[in-house]
Protein backbone atom coordinates (compact mmCIF):
# COMPACT_ATOMS: atom_id res chain seq x y z
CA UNK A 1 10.16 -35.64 15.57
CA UNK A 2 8.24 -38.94 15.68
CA UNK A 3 9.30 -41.32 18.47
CA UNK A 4 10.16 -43.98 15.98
CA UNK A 5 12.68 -41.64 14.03
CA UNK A 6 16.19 -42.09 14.91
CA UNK A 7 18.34 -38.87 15.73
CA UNK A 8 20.76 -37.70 13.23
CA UNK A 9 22.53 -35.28 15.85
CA UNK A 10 23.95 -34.22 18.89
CA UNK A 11 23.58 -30.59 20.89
CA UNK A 12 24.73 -28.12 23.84
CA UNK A 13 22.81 -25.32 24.97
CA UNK A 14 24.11 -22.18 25.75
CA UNK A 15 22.62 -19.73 27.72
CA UNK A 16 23.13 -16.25 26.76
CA UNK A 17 20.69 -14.03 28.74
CA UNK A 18 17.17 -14.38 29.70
CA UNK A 19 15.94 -14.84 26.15
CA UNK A 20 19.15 -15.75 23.91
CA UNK A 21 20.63 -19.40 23.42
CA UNK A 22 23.02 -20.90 21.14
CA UNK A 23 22.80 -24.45 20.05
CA UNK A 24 26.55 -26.02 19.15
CA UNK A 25 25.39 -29.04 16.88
CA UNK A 26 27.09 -31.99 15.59
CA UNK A 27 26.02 -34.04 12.69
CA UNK A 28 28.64 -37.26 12.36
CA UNK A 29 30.22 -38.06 9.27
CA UNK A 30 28.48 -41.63 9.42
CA UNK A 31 25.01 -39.99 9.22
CA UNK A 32 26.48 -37.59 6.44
CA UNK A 33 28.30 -40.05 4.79
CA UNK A 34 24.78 -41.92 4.35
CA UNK A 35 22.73 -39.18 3.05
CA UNK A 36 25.27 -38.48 0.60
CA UNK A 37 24.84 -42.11 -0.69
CA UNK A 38 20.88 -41.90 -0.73
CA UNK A 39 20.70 -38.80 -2.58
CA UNK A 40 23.37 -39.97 -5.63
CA UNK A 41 21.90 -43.30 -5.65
CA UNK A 42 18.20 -41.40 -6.35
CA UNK A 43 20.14 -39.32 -8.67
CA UNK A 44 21.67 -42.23 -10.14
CA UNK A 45 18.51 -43.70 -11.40
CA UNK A 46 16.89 -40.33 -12.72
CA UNK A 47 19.70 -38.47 -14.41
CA UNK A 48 20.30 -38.26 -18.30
CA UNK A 49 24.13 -37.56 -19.18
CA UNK A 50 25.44 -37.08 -23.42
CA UNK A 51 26.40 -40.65 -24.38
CA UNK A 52 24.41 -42.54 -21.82
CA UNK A 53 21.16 -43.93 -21.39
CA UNK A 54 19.05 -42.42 -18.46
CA UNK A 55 20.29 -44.31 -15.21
CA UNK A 56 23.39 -45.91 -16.48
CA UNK A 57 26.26 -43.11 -16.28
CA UNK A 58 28.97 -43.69 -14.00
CA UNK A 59 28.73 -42.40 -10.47
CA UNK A 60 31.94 -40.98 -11.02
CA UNK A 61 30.97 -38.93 -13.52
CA UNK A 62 27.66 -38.16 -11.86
CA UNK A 63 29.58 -37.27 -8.65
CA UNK A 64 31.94 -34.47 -10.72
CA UNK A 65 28.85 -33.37 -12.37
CA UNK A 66 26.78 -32.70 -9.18
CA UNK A 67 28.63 -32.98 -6.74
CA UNK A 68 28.54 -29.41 -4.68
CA UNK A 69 24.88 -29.16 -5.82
CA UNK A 70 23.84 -32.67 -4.39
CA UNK A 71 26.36 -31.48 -1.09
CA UNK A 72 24.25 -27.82 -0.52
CA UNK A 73 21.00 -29.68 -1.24
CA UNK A 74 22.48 -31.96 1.58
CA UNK A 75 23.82 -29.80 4.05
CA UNK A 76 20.32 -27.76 3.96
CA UNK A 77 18.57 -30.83 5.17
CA UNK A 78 20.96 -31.82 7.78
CA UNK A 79 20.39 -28.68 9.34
CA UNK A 80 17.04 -28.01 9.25
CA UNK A 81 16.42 -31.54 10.94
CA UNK A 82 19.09 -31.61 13.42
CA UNK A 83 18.29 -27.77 14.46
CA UNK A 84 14.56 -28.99 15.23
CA UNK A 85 15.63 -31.78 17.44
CA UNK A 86 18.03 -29.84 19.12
CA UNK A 87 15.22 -27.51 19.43
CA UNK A 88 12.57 -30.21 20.77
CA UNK A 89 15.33 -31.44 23.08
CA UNK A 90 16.40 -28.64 24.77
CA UNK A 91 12.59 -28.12 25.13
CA UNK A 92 13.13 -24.26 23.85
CA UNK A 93 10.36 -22.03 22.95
CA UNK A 94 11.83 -20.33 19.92
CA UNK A 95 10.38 -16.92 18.83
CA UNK A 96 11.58 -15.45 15.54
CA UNK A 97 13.76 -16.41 13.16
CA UNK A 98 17.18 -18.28 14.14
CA UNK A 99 20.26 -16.85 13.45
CA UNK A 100 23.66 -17.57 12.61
CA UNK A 101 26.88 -15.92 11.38
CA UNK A 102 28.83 -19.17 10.38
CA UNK A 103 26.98 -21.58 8.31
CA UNK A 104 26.88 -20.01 4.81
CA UNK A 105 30.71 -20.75 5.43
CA UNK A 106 30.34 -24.56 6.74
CA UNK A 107 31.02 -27.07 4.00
CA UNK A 108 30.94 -30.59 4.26
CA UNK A 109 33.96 -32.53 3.91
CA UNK A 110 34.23 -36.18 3.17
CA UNK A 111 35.08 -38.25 6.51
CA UNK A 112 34.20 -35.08 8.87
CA UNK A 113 30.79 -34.10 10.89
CA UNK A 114 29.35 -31.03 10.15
CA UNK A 115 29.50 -28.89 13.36
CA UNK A 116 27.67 -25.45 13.55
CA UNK A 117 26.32 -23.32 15.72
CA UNK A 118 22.61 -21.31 15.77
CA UNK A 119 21.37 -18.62 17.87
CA UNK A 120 18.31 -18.34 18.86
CA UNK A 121 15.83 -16.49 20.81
CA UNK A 122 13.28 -17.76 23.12
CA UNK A 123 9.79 -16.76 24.78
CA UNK A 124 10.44 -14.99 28.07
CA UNK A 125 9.72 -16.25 31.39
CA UNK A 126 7.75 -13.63 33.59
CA UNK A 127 4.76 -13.98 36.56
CA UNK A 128 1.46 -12.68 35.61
CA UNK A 129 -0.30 -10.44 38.40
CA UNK A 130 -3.77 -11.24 40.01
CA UNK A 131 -6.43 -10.06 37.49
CA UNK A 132 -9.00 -10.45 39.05
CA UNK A 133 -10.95 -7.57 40.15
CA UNK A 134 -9.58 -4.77 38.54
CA UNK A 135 -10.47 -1.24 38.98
CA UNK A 136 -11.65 0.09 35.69
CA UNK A 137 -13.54 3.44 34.57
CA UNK A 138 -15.99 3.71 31.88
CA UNK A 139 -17.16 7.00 30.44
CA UNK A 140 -20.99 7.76 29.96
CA UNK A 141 -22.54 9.41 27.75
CA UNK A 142 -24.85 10.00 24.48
CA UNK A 143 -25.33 10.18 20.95
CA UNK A 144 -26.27 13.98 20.69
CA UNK A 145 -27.80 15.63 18.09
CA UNK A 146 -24.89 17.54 17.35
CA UNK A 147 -22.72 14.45 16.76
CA UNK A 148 -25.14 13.18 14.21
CA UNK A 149 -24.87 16.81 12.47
CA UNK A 150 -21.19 15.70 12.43
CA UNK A 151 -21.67 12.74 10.73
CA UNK A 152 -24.31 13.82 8.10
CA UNK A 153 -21.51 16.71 7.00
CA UNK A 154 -19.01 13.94 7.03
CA UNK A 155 -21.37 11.98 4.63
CA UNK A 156 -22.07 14.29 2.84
CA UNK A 157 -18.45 14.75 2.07
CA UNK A 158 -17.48 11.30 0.76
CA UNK A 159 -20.73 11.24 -1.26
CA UNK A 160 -20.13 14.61 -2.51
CA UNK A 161 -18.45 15.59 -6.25
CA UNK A 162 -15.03 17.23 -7.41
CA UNK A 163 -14.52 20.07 -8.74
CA UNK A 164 -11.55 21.16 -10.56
CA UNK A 165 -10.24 24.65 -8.89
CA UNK A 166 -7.15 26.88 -10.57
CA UNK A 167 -5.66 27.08 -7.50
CA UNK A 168 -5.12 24.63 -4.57
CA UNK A 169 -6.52 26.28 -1.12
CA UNK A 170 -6.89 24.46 2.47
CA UNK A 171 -8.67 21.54 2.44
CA UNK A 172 -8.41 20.64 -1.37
CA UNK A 173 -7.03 17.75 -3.11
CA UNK A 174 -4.32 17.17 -4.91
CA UNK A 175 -3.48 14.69 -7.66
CA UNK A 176 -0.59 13.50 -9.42
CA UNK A 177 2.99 11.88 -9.46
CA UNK A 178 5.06 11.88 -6.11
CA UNK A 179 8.32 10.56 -5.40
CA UNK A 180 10.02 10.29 -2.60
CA UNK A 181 13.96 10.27 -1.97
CA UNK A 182 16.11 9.07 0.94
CA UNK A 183 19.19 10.55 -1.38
CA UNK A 184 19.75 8.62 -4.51
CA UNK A 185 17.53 5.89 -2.99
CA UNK A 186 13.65 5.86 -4.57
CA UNK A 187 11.51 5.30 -0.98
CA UNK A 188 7.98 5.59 -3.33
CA UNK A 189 7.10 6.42 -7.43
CA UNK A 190 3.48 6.59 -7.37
CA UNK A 191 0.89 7.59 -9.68
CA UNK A 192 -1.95 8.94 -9.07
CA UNK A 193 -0.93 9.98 -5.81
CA UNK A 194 -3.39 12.53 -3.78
CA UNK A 195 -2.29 15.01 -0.96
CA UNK A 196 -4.91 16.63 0.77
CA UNK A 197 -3.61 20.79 1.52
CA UNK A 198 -3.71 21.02 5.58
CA UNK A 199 -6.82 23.16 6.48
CA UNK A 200 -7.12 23.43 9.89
CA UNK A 201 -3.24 23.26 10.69
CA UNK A 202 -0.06 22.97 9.41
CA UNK A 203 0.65 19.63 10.20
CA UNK A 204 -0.41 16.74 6.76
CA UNK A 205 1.01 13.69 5.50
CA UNK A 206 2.12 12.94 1.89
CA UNK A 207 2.90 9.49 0.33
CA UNK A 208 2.23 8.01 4.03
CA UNK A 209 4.49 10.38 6.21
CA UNK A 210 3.34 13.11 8.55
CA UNK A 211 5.57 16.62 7.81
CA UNK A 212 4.82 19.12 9.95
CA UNK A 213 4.59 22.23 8.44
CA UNK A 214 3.30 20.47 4.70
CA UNK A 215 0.80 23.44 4.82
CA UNK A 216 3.96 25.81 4.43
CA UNK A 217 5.92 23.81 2.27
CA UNK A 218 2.78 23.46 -0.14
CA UNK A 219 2.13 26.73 -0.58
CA UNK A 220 -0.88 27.16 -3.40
CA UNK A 221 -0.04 24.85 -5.87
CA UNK A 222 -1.55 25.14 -9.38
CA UNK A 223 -2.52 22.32 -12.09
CA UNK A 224 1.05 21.83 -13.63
CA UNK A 225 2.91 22.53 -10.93
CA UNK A 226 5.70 20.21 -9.56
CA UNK A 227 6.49 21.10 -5.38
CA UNK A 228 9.16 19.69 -3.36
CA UNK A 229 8.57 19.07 0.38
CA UNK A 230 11.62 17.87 2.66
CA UNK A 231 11.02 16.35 6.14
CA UNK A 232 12.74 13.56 8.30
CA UNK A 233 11.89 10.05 7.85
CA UNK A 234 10.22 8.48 10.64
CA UNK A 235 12.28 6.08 12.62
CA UNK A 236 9.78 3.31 12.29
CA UNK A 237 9.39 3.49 8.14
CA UNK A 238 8.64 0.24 6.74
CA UNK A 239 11.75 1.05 4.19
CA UNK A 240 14.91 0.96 6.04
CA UNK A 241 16.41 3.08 3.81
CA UNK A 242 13.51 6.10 5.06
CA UNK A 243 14.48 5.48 8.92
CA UNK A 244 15.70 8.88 10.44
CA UNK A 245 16.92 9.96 6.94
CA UNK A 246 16.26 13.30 4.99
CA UNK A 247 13.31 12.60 2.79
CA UNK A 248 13.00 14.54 -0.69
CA UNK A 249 8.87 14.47 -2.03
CA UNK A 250 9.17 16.00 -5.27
CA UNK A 251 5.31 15.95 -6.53
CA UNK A 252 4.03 16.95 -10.04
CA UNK A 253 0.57 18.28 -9.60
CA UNK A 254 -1.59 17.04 -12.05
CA UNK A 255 -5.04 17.84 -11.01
CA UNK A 256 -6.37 20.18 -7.86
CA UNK A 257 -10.02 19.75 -6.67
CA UNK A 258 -12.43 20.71 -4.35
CA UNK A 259 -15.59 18.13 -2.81
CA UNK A 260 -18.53 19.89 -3.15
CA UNK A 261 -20.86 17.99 -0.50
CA UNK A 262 -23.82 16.07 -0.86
CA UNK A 263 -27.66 17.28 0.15
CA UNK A 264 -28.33 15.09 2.82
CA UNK A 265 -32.10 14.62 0.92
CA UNK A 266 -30.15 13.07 -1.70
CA UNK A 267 -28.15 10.29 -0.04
CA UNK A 268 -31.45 9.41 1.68
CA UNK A 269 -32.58 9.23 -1.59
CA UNK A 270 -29.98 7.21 -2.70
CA UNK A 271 -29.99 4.31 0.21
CA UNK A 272 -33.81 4.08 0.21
CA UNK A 273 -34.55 6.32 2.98
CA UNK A 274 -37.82 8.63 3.00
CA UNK A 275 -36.05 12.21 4.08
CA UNK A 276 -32.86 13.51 6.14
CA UNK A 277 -34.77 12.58 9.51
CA UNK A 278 -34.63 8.87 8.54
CA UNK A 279 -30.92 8.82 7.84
CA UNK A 280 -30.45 11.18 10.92
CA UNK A 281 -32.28 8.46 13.01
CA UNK A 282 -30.59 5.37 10.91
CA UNK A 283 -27.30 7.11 11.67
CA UNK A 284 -27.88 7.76 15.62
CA UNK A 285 -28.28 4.13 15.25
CA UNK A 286 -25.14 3.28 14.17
CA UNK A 287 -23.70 5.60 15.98
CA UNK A 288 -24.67 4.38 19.69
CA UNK A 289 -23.10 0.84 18.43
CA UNK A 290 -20.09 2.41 17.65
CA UNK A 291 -20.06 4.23 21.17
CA UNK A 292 -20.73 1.06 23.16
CA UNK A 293 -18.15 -0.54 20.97
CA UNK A 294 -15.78 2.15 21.92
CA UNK A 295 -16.69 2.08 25.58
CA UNK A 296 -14.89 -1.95 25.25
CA UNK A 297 -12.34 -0.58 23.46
CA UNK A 298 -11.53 1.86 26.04
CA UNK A 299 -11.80 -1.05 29.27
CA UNK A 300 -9.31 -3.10 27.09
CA UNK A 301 -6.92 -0.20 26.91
CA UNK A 302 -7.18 -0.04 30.60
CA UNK A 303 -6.05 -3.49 31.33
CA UNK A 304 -3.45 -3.07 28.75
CA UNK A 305 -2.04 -0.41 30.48
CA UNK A 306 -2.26 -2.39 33.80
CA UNK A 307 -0.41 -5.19 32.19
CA UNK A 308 2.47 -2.98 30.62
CA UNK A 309 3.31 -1.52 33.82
CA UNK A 310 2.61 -4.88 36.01
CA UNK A 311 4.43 -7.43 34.16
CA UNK A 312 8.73 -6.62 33.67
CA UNK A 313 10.73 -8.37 31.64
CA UNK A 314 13.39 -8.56 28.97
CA UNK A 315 12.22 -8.39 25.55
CA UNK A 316 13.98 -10.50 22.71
CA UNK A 317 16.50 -8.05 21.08
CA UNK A 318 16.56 -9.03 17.32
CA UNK A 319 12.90 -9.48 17.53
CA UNK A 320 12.37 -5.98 19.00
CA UNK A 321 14.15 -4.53 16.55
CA UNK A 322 12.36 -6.16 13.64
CA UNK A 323 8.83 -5.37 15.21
CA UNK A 324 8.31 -1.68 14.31
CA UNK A 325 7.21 -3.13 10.57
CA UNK A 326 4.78 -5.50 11.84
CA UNK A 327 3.54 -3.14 14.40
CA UNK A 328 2.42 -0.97 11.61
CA UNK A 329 0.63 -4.01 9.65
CA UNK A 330 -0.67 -5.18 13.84
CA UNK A 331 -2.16 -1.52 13.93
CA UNK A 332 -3.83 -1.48 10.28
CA UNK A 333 -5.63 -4.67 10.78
CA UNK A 334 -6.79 -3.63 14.28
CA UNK A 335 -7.94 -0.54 13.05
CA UNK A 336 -9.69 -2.77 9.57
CA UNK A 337 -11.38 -5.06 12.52
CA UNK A 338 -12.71 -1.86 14.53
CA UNK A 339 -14.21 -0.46 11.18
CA UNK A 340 -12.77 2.86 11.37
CA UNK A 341 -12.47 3.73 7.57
CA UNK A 342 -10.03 3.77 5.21
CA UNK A 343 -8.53 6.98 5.25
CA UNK A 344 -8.91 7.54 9.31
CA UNK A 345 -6.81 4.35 8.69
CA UNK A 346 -3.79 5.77 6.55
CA UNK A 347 -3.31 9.11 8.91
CA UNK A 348 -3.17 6.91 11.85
CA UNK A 349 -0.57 4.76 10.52
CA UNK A 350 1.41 7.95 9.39
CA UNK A 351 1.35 8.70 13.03
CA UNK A 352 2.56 5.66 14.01
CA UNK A 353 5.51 5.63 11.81
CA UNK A 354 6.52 8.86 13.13
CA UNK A 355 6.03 7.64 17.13
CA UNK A 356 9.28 6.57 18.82
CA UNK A 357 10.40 2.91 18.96
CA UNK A 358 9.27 2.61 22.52
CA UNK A 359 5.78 1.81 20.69
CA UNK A 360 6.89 -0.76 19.03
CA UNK A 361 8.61 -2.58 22.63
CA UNK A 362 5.13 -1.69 24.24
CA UNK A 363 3.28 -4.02 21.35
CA UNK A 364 5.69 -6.57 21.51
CA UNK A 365 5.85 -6.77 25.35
CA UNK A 366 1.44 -6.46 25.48
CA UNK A 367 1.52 -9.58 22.99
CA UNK A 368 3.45 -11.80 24.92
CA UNK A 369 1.80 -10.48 27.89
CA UNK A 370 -1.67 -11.19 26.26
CA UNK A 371 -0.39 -14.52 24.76
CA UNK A 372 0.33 -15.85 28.21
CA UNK A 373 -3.54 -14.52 29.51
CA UNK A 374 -4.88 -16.65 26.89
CA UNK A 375 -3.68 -19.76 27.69
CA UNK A 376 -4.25 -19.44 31.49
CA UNK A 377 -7.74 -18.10 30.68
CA UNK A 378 -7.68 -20.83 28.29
CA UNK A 379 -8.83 -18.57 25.44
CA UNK A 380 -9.31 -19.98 22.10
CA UNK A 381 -10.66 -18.65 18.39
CA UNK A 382 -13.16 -20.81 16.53
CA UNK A 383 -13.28 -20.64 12.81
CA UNK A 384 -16.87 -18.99 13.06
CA UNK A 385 -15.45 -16.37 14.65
CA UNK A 386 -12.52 -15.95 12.41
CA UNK A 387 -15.05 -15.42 9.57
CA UNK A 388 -17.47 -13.66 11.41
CA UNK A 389 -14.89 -10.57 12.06
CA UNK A 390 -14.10 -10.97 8.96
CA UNK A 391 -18.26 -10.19 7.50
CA UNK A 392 -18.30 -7.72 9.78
CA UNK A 393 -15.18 -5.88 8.66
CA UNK A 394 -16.30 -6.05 4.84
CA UNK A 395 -19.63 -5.14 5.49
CA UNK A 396 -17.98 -1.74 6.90
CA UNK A 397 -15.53 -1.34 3.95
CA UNK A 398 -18.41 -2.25 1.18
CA UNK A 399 -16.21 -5.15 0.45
CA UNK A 400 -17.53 -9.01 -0.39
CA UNK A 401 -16.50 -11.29 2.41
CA UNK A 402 -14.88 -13.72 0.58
CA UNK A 403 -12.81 -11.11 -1.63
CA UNK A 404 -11.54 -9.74 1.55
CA UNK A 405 -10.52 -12.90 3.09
CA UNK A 406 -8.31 -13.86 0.10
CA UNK A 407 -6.90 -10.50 0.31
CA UNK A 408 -5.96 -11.07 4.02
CA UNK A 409 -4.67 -14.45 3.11
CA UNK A 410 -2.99 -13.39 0.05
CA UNK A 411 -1.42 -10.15 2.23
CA UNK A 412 -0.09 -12.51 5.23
CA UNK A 413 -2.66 -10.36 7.24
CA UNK A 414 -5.05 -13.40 8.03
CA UNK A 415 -3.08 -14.09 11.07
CA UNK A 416 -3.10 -10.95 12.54
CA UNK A 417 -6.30 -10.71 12.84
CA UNK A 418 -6.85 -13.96 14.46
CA UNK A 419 -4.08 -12.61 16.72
CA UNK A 420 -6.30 -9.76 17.52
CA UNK A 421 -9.23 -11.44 18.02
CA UNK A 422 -7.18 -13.97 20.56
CA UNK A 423 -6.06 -10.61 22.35
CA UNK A 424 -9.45 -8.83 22.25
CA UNK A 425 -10.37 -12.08 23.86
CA UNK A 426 -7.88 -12.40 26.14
CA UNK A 427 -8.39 -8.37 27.66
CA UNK A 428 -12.08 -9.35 27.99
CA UNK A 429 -11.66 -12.39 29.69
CA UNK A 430 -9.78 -9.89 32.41
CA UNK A 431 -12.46 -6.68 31.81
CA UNK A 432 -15.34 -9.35 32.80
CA UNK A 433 -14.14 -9.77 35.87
CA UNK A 434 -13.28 -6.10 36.70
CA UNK A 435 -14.75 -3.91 38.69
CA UNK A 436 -16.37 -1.34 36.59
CA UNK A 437 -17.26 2.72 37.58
CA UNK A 438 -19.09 4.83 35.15
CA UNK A 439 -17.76 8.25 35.28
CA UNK A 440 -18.83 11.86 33.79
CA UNK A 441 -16.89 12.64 30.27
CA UNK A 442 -14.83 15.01 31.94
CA UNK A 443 -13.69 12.64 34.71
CA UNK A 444 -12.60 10.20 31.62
CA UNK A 445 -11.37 12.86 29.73
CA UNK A 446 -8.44 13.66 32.93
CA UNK A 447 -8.07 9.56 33.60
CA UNK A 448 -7.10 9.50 29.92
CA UNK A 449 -4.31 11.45 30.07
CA UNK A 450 -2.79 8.88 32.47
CA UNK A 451 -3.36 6.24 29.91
CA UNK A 452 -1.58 9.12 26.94
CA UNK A 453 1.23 9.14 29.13
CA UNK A 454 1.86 5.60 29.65
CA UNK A 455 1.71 5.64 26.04
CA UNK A 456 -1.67 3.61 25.48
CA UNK A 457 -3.63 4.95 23.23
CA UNK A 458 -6.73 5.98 25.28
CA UNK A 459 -9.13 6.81 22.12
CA UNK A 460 -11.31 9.65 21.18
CA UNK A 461 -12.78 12.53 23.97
CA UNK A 462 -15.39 10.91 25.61
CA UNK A 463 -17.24 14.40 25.00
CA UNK A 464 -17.57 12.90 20.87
């Protein structure tokens, strides 16, 4: 609010805990009473009634007409001001969305102020440790040749061809229509759906949700075929309706296929290379980036664990329970910004909706956490960089940078991924100051599980 405006309210505070306040506002009937006037006497001028020419129809008669509509119109505007300068007064740091049980019922009424109330929650107060210093561990290690064997096979794979097989074995693919059922409730109805068969273990996911024994519960499905698989919805589904309920995936095979792999020769062939050692060598590469990329990834995990168990306080409570959703979206476009691909993507997602909700308190808490780091390390993200992760993250999905901005834009993901650039800021702001110890794969591989257990994700076996 300008300091030139002139309030249209008064307000209390009440406190309700360490991050819940209700604001009891007042509007007087004066102020009311002259809104009111301003919007007829607009209305007045514009409005077109049978038998009269456009501005001259009685006020009484435009009053009756639009009366209650003119009033809502009205009240909505009284209360979105007066709740941001009772907002600005109190000085409150609001996070979320405010809330209130009473003013769908609050009319106004001729003569009277309007008088609500609005609760809503604020940013919590807590003291941020000494960071300075830190004791971190950083695995060592190579690109071996047996990695890059990895990768070529893995290439080969996605560059590789169907073929159509009679009957669905591990490791196949199958296409068609799934739905999925919380009861009578339609959770999905997709075309074109695909479910890999489990080949290694029992364990797969299907339209986005991990079921444990889908290998079972498969069976060997033919072209044809229509399967049912039952599991328990994940307590973190995006769809309320899926959240700890018993899920029904009735899926109509349409199609089962095999990927017949690639020669290695060929895809050198195909992206201008002279022979397999080339892409072998282009690929070790790529693949030492991606290790000293990981080796950050795995310092910043470090100081987020040092931060969750460091900094105590108590969490918003309507906010925490609305942030297992967004975790999931916070998660995808980290995992977009790393470059891990599309697929890796989709199963680790899966596994996130099936975690507990404690994952979703330990994001919430870590952003705050990391919110408050960046403004005392005075961290900040440029519009360069903003784009740049945003080249970088196309050029690893074979997208155009500009059709993937307008996608994040379009999706509301734009601002999570400054968000996670401002964090991955912030948690290097702390690692460059650490003090950092290189350690043997296996001595990461045991500090790791200390990082599992405080429920961090600690990334992949330093081993590769």
């Amino acid at each position: 609010m300008s300091e030139t405006a002139e309030k249209i309210s008064t307000s209390t505070v009440k406190e309700n805990g360490p991050t819940s306040r209700t604001l009891s506002i007042e509007v007087s009937a004066d102020t009311i009473a002259e809104r009111l006037g301003e919007s007829f006497d607009a209305l007045l001028t514009e409005v077109a009634l049978p038998g009269f020419r456009k501005g001259h129809a009685p006020r009484g008669l435009v009053e009756k007409r639009f009366g209650d509509r003119i009033r809502e119109e009205a009240k909505g505007q009284l209360v979105s001001t007066a709740y941001s300068e009772a907002v600005e007064e109190h000085g409150l740091k609001v996070v979320g969305d405010p809330f209130s049980e009473q003013l769908d019922l609050v009319e106004i009424v001729d003569g009277e102020p309007l008088k609500f109330e609005i609760e809503v929650e604020i940013l919590p107060e807590f003291e941020v440790p000494e960071l300075d210093g830190l004791a971190l561990k950083r695995p060592t290690g190579e690109v071996t040749d047996e990695m890059i064997s990895a990768e070529v096979e893995k290439l080969c794979l996605a560059e590789g061809e169907l073929e159509d097989r009679e009957v669905g074995e591990p490791g196949d693919y199958l296409t068609g229509r799934g739905v999925m059922k919380a009861g009578e409730t339609v959770i999905h109805d997709i075309e074109g759906a695909v479910v890999q068969l489990p080949k290694d273990k029992d364990e797969g996911m299907i339209l986005g949700v991990l079921v444990s024994d889908l290998k079972k519960q498969l069976g060997s499905p033919k072209p044809g075929d229509e399967v049912t698989v039952s599991t328990k919805g994940p307590e973190n589904h995006e769809n309320e309706a899926a959240r700890g309920a018993d899920l029904v995936v009735t899926f109509v095979v349409e199609t089962v296929a095999r990927i017949l792999p690639a020669e290695a020769s060929v895809i050198a062939e195909r992206v201008g290379m002279a022979d397999e050692a080339a892409l072998r060598e282009a690929l070790r590469g790529q693949m030492e980036q991606k290790l000293e990329s990981d080796r950050g990834v795995l310092l910043r995990q470090q100081v987020a664990k040092h931060l969750l168990e460091n900094v105590d306080f108590e969490l918003p409570k309507r906010l925490t329970a609305r942030q297992a959703s967004s975790v999931l979206e916070r998660r995808r476009a980290e995992l977009m910004y790393r470059g891990v691909d599309a697929q890796k993507i989709e199963e680790n997602i899966a596994r996130l909706r099936a975690a507990s909700a404690q994952d979703a308190v330990r994001e919430l808490k870590l952003l705050f956490i990391l919110s408050r780091v960046a403004e005392m390390k005075e961290v900040s993200v440029s519009e360069a960089e903003l784009n740049g992760a945003i080249v970088g993250m196309a050029r690893r999905q074979n997208q155009r940078p500009e059709a993937l901005r307008d996608h994040l834009i379009k999706s509301g993901q734009i601002n999570t991924i400054y968000q996670q650039i401002m964090e991955q800021k912030a948690l290097d702001a702390i690692v460059a100051s650490a003090k950092v110890e290189d350690v043997t794969a296996d001595e990461w591989n045991e500090h790791a599980k200390t990082l599992n257990e405080a429920g961090v994700t600690a990334g992949e076996d330093a081993s590769g």
